[in-house]
C-alpha atoms as a PDB file:
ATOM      1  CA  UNK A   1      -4.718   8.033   8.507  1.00  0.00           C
ATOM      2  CA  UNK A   2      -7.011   5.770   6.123  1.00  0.00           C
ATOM      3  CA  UNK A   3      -6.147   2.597   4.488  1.00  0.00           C
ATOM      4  CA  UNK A   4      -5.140   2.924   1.196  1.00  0.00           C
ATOM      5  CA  UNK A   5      -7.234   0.419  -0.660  1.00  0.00           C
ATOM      6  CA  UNK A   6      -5.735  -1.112  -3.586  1.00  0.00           C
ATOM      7  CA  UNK A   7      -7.795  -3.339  -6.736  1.00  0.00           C
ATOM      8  CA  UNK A   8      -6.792  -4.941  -9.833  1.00  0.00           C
ATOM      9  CA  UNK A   9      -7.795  -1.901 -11.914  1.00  0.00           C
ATOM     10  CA  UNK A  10      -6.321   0.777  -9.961  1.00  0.00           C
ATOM     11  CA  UNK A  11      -3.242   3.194 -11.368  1.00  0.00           C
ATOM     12  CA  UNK A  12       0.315   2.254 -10.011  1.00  0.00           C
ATOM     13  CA  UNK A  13       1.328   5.478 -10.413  1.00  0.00           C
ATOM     14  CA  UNK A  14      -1.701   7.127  -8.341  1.00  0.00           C
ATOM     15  CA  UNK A  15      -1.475   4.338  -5.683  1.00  0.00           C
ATOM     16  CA  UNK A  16       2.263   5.223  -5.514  1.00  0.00           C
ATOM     17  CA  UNK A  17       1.612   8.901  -5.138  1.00  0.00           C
ATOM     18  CA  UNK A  18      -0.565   8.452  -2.567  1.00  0.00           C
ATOM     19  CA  UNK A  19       1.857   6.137  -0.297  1.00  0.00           C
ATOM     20  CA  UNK A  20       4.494   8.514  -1.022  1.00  0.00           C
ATOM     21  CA  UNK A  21       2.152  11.087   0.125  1.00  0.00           C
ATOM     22  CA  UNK A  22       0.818   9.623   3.104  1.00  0.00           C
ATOM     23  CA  UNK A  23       4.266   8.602   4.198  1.00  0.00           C
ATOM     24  CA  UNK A  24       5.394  11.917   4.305  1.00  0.00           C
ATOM     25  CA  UNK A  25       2.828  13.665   6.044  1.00  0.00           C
ATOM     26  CA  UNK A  26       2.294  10.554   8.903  1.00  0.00           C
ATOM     27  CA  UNK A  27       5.603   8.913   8.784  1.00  0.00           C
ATOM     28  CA  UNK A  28       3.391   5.296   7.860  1.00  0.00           C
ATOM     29  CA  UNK A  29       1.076   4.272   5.519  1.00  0.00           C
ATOM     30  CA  UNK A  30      -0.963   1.047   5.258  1.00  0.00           C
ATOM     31  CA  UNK A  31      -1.704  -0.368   1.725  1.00  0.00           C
ATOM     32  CA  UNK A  32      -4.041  -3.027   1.659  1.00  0.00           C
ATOM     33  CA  UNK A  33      -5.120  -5.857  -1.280  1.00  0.00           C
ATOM     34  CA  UNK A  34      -7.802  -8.293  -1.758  1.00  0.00           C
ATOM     35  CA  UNK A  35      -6.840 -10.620  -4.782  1.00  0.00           C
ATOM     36  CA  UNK A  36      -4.076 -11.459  -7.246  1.00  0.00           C
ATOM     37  CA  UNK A  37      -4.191  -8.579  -9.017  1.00  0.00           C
ATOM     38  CA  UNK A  38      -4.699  -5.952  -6.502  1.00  0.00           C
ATOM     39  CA  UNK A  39      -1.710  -7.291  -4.304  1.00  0.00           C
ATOM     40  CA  UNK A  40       0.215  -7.083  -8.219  1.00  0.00           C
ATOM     41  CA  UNK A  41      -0.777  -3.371  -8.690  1.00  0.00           C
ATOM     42  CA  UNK A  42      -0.134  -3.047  -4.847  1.00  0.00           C
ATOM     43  CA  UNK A  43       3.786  -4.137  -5.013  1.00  0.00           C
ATOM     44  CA  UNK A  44       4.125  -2.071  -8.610  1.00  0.00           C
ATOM     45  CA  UNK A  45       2.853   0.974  -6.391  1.00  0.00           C
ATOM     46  CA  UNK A  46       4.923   0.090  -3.549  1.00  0.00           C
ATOM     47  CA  UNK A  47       8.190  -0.400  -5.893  1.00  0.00           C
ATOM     48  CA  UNK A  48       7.507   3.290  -7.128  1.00  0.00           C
ATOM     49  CA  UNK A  49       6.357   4.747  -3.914  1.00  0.00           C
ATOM     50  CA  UNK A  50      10.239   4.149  -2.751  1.00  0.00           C
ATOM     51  CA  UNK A  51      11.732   5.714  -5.306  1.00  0.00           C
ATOM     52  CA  UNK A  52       9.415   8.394  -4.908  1.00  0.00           C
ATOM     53  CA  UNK A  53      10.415   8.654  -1.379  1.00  0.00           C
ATOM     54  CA  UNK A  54      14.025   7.879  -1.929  1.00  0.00           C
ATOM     55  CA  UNK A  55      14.133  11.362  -3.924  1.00  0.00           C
ATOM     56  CA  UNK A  56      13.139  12.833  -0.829  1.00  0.00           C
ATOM     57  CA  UNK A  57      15.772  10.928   1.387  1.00  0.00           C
ATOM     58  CA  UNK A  58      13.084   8.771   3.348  1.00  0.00           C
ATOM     59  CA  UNK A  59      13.928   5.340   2.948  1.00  0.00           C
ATOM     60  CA  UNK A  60      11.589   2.916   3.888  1.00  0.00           C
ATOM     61  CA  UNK A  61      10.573  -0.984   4.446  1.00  0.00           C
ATOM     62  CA  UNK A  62       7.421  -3.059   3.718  1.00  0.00           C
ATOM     63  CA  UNK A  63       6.143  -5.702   5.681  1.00  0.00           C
ATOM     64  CA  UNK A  64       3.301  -7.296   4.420  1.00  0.00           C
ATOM     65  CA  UNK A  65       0.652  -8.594   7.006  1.00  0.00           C
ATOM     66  CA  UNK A  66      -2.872 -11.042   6.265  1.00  0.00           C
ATOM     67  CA  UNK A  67      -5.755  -9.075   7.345  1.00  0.00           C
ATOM     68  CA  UNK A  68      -9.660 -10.488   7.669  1.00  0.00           C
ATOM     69  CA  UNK A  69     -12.097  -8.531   6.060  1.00  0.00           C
ATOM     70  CA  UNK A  70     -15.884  -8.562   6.064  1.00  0.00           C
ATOM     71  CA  UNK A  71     -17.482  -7.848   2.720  1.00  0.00           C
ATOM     72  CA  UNK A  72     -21.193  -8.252   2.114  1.00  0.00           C
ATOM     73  CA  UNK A  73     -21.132 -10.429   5.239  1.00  0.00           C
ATOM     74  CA  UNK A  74     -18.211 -12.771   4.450  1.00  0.00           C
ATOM     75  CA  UNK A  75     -14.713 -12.787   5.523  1.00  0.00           C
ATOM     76  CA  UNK A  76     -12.055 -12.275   2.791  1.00  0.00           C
ATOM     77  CA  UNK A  77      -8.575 -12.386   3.959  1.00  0.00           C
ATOM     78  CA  UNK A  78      -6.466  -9.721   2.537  1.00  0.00           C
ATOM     79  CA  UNK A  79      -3.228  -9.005   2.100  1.00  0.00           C
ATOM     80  CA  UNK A  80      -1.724  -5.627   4.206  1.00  0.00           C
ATOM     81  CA  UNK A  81       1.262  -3.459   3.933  1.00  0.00           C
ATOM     82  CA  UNK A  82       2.964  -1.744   6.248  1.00  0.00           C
ATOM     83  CA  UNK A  83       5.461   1.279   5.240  1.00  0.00           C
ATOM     84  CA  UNK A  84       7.262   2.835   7.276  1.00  0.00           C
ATOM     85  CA  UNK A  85      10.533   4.635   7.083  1.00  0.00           C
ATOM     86  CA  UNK A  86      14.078   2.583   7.755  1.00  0.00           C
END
């Protein structure tokens, strides 16, 4: 299962899909955000991802985690989310 990786400019709707997605098929899916707006888009996506789910009777939490990443040889601390069914 990969990280779903989440910026300002991505689609809620195709981030959503693609929890939804991954949540069916591995029963967990891992959303992560770097920034203000990419954590914004992430918890619109996450919002729809649950009714998306909810339509297929999987109920699930979210619990958001800080993660350290390394990009172009500096650590950025990001924001991760964890979904897994209730």
């Amino acid at each position: 299962m990969d990280m779903i990786k989440v910026s300002a400019n991505s689609r809620t709707a195709a981030v959503a899909g693609a929890i939804a997605g991954v949540v069916r098929e591995f029963k967990r899916a891992e959303v992560q955000a770097i920034g203000a707006g990419a954590v914004n888009q992430a918890v619109k996506a996450l919002a729809l991802a649950t009714g998306y789910l909810k339509n297929d009777n999987i109920h699930v939490v979210c619990m958001p985690e800080f993660a350290d990443v390394t990009i172009d040889d500096k650590v950025r601390t990001a924001i991760k989310f964890v979904v897994e069914p209730r």
